[in-house]
Protein backbone atom coordinates (compact mmCIF):
# COMPACT_ATOMS: atom_id res chain seq x y z
CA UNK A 1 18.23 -24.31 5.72
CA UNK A 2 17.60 -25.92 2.68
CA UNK A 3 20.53 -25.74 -0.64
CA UNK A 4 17.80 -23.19 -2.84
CA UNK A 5 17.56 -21.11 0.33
CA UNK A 6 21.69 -20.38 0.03
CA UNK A 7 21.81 -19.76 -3.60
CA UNK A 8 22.72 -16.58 -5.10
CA UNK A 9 19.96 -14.94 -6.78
CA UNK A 10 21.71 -13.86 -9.81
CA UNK A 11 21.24 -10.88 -12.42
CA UNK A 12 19.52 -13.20 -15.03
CA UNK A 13 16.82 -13.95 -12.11
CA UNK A 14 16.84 -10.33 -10.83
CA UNK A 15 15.89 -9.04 -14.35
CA UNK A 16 13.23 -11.90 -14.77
CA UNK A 17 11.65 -10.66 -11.01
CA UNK A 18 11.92 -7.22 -12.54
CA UNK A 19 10.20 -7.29 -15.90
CA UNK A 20 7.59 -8.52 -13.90
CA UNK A 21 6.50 -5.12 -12.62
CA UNK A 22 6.81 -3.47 -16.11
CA UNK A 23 3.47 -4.80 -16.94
CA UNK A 24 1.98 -3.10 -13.65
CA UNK A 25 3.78 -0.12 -14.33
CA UNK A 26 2.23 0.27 -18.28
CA UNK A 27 -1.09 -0.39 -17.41
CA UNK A 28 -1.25 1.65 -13.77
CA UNK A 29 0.02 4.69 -15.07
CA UNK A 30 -1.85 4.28 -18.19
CA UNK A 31 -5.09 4.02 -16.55
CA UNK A 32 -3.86 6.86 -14.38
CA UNK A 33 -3.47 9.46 -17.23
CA UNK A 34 -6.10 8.32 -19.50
CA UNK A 35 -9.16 6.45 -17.56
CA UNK A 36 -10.54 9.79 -15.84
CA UNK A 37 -10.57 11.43 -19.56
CA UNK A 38 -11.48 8.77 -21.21
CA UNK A 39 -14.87 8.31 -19.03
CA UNK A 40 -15.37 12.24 -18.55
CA UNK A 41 -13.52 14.24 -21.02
CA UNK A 42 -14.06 11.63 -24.37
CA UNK A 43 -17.31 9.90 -22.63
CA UNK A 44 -19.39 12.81 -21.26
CA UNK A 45 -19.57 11.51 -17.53
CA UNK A 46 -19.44 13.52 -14.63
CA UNK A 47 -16.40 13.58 -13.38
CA UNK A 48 -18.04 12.62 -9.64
CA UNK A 49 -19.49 9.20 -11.10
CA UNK A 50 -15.81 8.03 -12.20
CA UNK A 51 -14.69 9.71 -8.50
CA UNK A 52 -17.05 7.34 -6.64
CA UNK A 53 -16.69 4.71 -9.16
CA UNK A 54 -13.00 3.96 -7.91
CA UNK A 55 -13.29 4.42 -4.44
CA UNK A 56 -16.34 1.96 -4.08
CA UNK A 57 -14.41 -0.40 -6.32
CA UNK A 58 -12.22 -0.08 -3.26
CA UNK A 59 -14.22 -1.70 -1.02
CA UNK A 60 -14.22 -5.44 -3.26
CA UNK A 61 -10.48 -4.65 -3.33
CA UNK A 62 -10.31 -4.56 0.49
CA UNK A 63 -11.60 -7.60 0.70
CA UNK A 64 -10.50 -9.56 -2.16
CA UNK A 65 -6.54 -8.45 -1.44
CA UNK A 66 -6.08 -10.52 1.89
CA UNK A 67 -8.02 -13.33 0.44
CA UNK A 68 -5.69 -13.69 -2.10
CA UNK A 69 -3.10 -13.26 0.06
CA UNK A 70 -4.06 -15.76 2.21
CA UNK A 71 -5.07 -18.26 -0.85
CA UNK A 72 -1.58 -17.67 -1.69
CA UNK A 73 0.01 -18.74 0.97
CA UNK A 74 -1.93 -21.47 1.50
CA UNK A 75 -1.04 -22.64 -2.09
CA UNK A 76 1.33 -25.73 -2.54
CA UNK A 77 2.08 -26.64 -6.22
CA UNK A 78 5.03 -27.91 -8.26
CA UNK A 79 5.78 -24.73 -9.18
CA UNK A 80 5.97 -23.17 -5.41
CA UNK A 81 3.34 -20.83 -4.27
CA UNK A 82 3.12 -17.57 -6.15
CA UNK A 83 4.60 -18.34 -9.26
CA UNK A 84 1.81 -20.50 -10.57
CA UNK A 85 -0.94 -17.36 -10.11
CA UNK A 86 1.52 -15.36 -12.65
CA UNK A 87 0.81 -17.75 -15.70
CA UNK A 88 -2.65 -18.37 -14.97
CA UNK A 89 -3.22 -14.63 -13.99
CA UNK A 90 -1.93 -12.59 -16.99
CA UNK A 91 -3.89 -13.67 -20.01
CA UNK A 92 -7.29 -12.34 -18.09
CA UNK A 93 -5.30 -9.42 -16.86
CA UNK A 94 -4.80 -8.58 -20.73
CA UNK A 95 -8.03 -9.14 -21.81
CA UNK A 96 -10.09 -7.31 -18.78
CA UNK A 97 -7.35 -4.15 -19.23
CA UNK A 98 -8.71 -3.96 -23.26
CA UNK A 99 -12.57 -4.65 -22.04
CA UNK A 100 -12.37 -1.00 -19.91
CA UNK A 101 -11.60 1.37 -22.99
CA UNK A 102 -14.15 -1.38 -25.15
CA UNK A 103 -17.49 0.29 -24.56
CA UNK A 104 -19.90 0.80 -27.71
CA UNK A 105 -20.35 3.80 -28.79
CA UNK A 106 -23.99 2.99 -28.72
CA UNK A 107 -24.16 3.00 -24.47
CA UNK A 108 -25.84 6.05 -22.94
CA UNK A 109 -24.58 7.71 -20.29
CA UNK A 110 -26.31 5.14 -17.42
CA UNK A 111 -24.69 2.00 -19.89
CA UNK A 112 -21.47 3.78 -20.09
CA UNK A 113 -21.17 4.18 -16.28
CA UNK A 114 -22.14 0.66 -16.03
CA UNK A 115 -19.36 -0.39 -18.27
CA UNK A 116 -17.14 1.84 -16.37
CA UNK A 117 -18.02 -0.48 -13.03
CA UNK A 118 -17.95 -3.50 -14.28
CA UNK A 119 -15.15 -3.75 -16.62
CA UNK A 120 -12.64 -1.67 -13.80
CA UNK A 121 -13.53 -4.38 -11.05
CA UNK A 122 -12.98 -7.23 -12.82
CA UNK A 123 -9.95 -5.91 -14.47
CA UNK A 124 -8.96 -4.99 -10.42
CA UNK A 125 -9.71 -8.48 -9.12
CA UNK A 126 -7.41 -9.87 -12.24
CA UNK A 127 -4.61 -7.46 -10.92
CA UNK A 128 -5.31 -8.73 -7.63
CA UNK A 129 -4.61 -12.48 -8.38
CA UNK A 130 -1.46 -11.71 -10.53
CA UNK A 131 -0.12 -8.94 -8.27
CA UNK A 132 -0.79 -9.62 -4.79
CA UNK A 133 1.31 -13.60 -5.18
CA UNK A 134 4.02 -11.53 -7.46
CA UNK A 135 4.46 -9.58 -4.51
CA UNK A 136 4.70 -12.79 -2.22
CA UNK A 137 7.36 -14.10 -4.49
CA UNK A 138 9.96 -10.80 -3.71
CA UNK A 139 9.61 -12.40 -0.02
CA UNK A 140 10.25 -16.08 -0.78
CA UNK A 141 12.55 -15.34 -3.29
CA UNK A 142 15.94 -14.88 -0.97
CA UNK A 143 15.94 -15.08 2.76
CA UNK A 144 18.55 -12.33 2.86
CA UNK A 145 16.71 -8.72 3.24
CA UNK A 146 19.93 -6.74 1.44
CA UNK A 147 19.26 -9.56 -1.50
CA UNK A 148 15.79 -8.66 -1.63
CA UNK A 149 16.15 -5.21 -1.35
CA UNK A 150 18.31 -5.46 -4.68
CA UNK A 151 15.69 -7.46 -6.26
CA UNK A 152 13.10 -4.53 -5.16
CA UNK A 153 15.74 -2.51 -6.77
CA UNK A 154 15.16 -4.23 -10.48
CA UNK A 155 11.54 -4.45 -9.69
CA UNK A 156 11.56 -0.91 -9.23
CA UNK A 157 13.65 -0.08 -12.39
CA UNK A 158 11.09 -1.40 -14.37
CA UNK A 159 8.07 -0.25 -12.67
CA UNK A 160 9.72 3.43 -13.67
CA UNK A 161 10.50 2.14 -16.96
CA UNK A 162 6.50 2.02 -17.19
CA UNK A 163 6.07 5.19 -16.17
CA UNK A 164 9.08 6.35 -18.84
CA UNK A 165 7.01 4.48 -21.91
CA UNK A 166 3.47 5.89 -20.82
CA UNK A 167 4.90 9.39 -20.49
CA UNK A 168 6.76 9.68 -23.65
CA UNK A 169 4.79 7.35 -26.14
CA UNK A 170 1.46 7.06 -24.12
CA UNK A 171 -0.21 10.69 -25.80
CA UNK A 172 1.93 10.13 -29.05
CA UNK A 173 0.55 6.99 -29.67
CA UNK A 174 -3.08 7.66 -28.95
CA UNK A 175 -2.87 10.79 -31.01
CA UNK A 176 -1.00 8.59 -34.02
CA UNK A 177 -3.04 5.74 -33.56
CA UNK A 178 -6.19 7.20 -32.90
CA UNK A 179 -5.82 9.72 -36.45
CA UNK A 180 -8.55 12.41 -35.01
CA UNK A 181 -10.22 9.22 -32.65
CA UNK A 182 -8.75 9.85 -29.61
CA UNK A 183 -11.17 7.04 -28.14
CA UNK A 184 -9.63 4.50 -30.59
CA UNK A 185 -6.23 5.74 -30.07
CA UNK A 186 -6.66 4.78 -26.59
CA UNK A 187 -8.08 1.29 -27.26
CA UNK A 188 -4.70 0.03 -29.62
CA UNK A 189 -2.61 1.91 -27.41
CA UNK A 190 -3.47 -0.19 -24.17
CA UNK A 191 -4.08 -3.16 -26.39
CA UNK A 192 -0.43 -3.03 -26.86
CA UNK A 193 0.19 -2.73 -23.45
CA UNK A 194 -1.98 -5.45 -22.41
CA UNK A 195 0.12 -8.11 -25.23
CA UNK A 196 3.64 -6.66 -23.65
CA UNK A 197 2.24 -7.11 -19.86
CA UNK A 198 1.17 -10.80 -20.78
CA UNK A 199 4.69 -11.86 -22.19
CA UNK A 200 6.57 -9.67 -19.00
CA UNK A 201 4.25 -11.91 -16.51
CA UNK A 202 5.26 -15.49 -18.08
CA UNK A 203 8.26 -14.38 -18.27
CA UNK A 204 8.57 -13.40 -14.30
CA UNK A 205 7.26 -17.18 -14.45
CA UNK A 206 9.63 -19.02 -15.86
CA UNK A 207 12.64 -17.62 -14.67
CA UNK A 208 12.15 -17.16 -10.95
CA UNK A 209 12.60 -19.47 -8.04
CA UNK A 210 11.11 -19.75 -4.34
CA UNK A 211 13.68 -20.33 -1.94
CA UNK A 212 12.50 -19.83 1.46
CA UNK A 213 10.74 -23.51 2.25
CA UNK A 214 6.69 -23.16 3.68
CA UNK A 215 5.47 -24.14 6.38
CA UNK A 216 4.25 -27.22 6.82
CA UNK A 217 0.81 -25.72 8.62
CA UNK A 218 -0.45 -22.17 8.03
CA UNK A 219 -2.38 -20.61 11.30
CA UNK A 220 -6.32 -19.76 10.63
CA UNK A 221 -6.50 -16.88 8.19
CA UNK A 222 -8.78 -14.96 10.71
CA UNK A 223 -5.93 -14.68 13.54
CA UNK A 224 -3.41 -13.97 10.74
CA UNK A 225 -5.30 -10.78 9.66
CA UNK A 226 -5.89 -10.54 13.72
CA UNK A 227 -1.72 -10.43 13.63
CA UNK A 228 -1.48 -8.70 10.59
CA UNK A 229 -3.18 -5.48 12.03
CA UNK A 230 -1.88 -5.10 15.59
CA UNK A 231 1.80 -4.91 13.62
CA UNK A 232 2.51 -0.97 14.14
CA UNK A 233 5.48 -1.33 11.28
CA UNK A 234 3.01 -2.79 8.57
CA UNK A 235 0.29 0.04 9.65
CA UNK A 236 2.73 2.60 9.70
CA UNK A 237 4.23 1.86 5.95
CA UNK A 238 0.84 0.71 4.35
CA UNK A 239 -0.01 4.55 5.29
CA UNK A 240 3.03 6.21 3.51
CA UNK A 241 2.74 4.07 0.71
CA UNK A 242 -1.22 4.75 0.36
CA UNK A 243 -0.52 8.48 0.74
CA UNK A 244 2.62 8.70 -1.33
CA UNK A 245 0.75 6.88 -4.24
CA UNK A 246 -2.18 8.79 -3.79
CA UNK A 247 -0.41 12.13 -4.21
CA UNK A 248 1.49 10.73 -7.85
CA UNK A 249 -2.23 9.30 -8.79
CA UNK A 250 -4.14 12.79 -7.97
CA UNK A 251 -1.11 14.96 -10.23
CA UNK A 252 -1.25 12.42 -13.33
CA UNK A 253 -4.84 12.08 -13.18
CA UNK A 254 -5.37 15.65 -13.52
CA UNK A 255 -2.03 16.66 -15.67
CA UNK A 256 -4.02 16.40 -19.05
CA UNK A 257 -6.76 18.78 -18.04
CA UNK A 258 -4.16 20.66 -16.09
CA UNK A 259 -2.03 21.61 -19.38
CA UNK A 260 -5.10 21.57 -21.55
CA UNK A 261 -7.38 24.05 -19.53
CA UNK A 262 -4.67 25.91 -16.96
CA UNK A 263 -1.47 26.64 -19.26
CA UNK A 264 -3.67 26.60 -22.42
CA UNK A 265 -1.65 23.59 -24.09
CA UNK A 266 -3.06 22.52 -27.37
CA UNK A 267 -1.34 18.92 -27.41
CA UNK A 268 1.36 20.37 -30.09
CA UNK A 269 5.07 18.75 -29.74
CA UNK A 270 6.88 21.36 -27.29
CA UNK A 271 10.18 18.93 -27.54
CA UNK A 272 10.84 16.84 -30.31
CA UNK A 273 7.46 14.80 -30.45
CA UNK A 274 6.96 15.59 -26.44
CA UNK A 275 4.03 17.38 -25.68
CA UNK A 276 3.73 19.39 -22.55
CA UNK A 277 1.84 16.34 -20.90
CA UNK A 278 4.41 13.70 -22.14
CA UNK A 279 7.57 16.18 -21.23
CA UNK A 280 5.54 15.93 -17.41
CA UNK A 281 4.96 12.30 -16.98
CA UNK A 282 8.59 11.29 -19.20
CA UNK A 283 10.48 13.98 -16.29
CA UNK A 284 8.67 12.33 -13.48
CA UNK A 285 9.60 8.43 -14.59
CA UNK A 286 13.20 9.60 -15.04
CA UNK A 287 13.20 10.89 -11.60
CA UNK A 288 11.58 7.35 -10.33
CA UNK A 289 14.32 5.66 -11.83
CA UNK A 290 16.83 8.33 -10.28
CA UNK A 291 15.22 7.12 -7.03
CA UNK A 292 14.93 3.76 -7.51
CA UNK A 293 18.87 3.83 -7.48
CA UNK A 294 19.51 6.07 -5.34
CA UNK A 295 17.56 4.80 -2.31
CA UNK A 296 18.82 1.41 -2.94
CA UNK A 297 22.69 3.40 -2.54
CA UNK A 298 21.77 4.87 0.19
CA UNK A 299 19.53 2.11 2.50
CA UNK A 300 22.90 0.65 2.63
CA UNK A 301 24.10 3.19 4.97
CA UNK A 302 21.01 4.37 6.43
CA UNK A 303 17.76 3.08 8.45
CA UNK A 304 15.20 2.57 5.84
CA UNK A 305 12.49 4.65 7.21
CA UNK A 306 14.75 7.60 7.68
CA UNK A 307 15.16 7.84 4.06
CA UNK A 308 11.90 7.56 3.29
CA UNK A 309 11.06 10.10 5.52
CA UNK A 310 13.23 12.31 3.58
CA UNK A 311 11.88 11.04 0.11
CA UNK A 312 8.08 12.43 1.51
CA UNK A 313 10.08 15.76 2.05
CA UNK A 314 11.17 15.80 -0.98
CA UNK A 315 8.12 14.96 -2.71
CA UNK A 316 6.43 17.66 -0.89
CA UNK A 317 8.58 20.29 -0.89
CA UNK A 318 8.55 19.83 -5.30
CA UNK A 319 5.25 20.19 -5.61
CA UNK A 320 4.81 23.45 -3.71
CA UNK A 321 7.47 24.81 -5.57
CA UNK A 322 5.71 23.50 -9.03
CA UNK A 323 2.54 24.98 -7.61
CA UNK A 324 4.66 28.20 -7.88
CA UNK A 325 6.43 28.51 -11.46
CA UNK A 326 4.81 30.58 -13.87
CA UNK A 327 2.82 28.32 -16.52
CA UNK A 328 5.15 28.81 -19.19
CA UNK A 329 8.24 28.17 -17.13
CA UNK A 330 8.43 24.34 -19.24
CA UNK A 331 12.04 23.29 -18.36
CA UNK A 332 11.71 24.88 -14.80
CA UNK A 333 8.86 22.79 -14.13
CA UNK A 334 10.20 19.44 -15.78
CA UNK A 335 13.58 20.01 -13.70
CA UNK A 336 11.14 20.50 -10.39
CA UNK A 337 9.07 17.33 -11.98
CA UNK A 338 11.66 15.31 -12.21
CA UNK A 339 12.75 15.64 -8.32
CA UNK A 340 9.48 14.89 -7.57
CA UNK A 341 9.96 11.46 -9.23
CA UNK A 342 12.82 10.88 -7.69
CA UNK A 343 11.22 11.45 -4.16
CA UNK A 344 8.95 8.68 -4.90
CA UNK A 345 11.18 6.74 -6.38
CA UNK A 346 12.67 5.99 -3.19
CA UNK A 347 9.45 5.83 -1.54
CA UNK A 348 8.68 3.02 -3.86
CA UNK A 349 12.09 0.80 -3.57
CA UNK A 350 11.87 1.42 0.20
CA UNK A 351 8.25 0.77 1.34
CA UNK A 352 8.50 -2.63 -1.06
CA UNK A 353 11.09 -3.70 0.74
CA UNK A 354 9.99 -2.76 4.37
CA UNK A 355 7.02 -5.29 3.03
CA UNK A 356 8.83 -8.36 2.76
CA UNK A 357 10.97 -6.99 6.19
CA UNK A 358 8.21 -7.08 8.04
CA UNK A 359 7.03 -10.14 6.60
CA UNK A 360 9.80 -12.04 8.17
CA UNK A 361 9.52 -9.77 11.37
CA UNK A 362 5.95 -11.28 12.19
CA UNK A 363 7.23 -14.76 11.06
CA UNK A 364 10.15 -13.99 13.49
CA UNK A 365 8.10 -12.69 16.45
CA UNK A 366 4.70 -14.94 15.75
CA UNK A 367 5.92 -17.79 14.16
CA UNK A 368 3.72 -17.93 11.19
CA UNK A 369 4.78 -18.01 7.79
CA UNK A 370 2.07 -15.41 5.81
CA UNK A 371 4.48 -13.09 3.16
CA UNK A 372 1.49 -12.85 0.44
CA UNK A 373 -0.93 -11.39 3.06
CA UNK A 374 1.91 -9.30 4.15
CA UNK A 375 2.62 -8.23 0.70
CA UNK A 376 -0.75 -7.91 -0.09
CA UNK A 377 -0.83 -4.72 1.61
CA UNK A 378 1.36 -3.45 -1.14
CA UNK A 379 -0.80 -4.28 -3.57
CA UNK A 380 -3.99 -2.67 -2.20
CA UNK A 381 -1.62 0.48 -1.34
CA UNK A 382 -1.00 0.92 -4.78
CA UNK A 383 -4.54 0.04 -6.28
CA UNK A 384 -5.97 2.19 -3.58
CA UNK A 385 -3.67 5.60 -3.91
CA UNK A 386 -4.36 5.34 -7.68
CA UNK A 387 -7.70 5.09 -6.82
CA UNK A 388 -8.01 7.82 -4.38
CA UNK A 389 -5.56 9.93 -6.39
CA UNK A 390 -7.71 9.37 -9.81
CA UNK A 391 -11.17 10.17 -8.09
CA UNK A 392 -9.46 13.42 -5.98
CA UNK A 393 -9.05 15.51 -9.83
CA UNK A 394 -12.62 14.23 -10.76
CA UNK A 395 -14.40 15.19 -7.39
CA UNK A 396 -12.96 18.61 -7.59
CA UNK A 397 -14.08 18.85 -11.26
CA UNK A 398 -16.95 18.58 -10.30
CA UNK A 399 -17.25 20.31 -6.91
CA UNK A 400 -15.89 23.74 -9.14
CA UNK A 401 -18.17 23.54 -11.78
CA UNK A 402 -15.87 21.67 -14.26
CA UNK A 403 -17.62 21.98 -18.02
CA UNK A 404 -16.23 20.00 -20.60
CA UNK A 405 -14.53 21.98 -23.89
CA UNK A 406 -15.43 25.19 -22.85
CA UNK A 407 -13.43 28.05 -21.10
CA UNK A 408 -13.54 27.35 -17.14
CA UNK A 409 -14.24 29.57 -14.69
CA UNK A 410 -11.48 30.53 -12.34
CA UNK A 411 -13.21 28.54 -9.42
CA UNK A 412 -12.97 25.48 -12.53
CA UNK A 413 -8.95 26.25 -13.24
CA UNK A 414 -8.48 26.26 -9.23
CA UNK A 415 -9.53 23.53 -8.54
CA UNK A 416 -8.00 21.44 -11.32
CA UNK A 417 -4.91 23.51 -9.57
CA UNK A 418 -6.13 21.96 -6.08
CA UNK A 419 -6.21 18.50 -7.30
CA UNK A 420 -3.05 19.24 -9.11
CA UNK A 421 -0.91 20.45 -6.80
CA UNK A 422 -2.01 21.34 -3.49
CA UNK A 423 -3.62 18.51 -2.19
CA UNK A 424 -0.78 16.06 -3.35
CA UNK A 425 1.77 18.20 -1.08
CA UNK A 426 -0.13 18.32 2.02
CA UNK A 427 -1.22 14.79 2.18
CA UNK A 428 2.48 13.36 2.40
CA UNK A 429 2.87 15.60 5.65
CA UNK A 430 0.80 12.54 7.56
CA UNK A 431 2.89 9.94 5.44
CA UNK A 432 5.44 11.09 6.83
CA UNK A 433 4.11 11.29 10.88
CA UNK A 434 3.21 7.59 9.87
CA UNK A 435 6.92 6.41 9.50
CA UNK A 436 7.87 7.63 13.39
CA UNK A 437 6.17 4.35 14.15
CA UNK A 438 8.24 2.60 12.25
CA UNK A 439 10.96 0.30 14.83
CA UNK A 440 12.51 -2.43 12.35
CA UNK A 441 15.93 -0.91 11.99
CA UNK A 442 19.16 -2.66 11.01
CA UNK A 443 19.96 -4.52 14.12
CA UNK A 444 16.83 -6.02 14.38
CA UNK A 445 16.57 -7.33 10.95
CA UNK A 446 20.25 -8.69 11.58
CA UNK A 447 19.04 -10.44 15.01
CA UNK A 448 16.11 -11.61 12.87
CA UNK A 449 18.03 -13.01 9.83
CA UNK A 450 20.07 -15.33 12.29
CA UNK A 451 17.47 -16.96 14.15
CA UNK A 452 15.38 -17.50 11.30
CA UNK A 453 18.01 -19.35 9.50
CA UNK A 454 18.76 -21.38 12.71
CA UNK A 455 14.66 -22.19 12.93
CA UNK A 456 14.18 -23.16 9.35
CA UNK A 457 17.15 -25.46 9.26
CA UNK A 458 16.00 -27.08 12.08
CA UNK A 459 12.87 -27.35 10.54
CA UNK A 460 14.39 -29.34 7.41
């Protein structure tokens, strides 16, 4: 093994790796809160086009995720073979993030919906070629699967810290910023997340390093996706980690119509300059961040899957009981919240690292080097639970006779409950059936760590 492959990856590096994800976790749980509202609730579209408008945007992403993934690995530069797509990558990112919430005022509803398809994909395939080789980089970036896991840990950290920002500044800025305009509120409030996720991306670039050597060949890209999908403990996590977005996506996408139209909520400060929506989203990034650290305690001890087996429990179990606090019950429900995040907090800090884990199981077992393919699976798990998530609140808007500023029927308020609440719980149940399939435990990745090493310094 080569000298990089033994270094320590040390705190200054972990925090670079980290900050990384802070820019996916602004802009992800921005768009979560505010792109279904912005499109239905400030734009006048039915909440069914914006549905179907991110889960067809799905399809170019199922497509376009492995490509990069393989692009990625087939990438030899100066700089490695992830690391260069991060510089390149973020500047577009910005821009395409600030071109979504840019549409004239003069579009109709046809030019609107347009807009809505246009700007979201290409601001989805710019995520894909920043996210999908940032991804790759966790699995190059330490041959050591405890190492990485503590770098998932950081990564993690400030994914939450994301969700912390968005949930206590994201309404009070828009409201500040936007004076009355809650439309322009919303365009300077992700233009300043768009600047901030541009600096955390160069600086993921310039302080990270690729340690584990590639190969000197890479196998056709066809029989590595052949590979790729016959692996039962990549199938088995890409499904939690769909679901388990999918259920955060489908409560944050409906939470503003939720406290607006269910509990009555007029947007007024409930605690200090919280509002009811921010005291929601601020308990369930705490809890993330509660998660983050203590699933990385605890995978120490314990099989990886087990615990998140138990973090889908969690998750589920919270929101039934949410479902059943009275609407006024506020610090009831952000206690209850905040478990919630902490449930996925684990899920997230454990399925990222079962990624890179089973990236060097199918190296192990196969023999070919592929970790951004691998990877990418994370990637489209995240893009495609927000997705699925966001377009769950608007298809049951619409479905129950959703009508926008006006008094909903009880058949409207249930179903923003449905989306809210009920259909988050019950789809972790098969998340959770997913994770029996799971078989990379502790001894295996300990067999696997060993004969790797032996392998690639034999190869150098």
């Amino acid at each position: 093994m080569t000298e990089a492959s033994h270094e320590e990856v040390g705190l200054a590096e972990k925090l670079g790796y980290g900050i990384g994800d802070l820019a996916s976790g602004l802009m992800l749980n921005f768009f979560g809160v505010f792109l279904l509202y912005f499109f239905v609730d400030l734009g006048g579209l039915a909440p069914a086009a914006i549905g179907l408008m991110l889960l067809l945007t799905k399809l170019v992403d199922a497509f376009t995720d492995p490509v990069m993934g393989m692009v990625a690995d087939r990438t030899r530069t100066r700089w490695g073979r992830y690391r260069p797509y991060l510089l390149l990558g973020s500047v577009p990112l910005g821009l395409t993030m600030i071109l979504i919430f840019s549409a004239p005022d003069s579009l109709g509803e046809t030019g609107l919906l347009i807009w809505a398809y246009v700007t979201y994909t290409l601001c989805m395939l710019a995520f894909t070629s920043v996210n999908v080789p940032y991804g790759g980089l966790l699995g190059v970036i330490s041959p050591s699967s405890k190492t990485r896991t503590s770098v998932t840990a950081f990564r993690m950290f400030f994914s939450a810290l994301g969700g912390i920002l968005v949930g206590a500044l994201g309404t009070t800025l828009v409201r500040e910023f936007g004076a009355g305009d809650e439309a322009f509120g919303i365009l300077l409030t992700i233009s300043c997340i768009a600047a901030v996720a541009v600096f955390c991306l160069m600086t993921t670039f310039a302080t990270t390093k690729e340690r584990i050597p590639p190969a000197t060949t890479n196998g056709a890209p066809l029989a590595d996706v052949a590979v790729l999908v016959r692996t039962g403990p990549w199938i088995a996590v890409a499904i939690a980690a769909i679901l388990g977005v999918t259920a955060i996506a489908s409560r944050a996408g409906s939470a503003l119509f939720f406290f607006k139209y269910v509990v009555g909520d007029g947007g007024d400060p409930a605690f200090l300059f919280f509002d009811r929506t921010a005291l929601f989203l601020t308990a369930l990034a705490v809890g993330q961040v509660t998660g983050v650290i203590v699933g990385n305690i605890l995978q120490k001890r314990f099989e990886k899957s087990h615990l998140l087996m138990a973090a889908g429990m969690l998750k589920a179990v919270m929101i039934a009981v949410f479902y059943v606090l009275p609407l006024d019950a506020m610090w009831p429900q952000t206690f209850v919240q905040y478990l919630v995040g902490t449930g996925f907090g684990m899920l997230m800090i454990l399925s990222f690292s079962m990624f890179t884990d089973i990236a060097e199981f199918i190296d192990w077992k196969s023999k070919r080097q592929m970790t951004a393919l691998v990877i990418a699976a994370s990637v489209f798990a995240v893009k495609a639970g927000i997705a699925f998530g966001s377009a769950i609140p608007g298809f049951m808007l619409d479905l129950t006779g959703f009508a926008k500023d006006a008094q909903q029927s009880e058949t409207a308020l249930m179903g923003i409950q449905t989306a809210f609440a009920v259909i988050p719980a019950a789809i972790m149940i098969p998340a959770i059936i997913a994770l029996l399939f799971y078989n990379i435990n502790r001894d295996v990745i300990a067999r696997m760590e060993v004969d790797l090493s032996s392998r690639r310094m034999t190869a150098t």
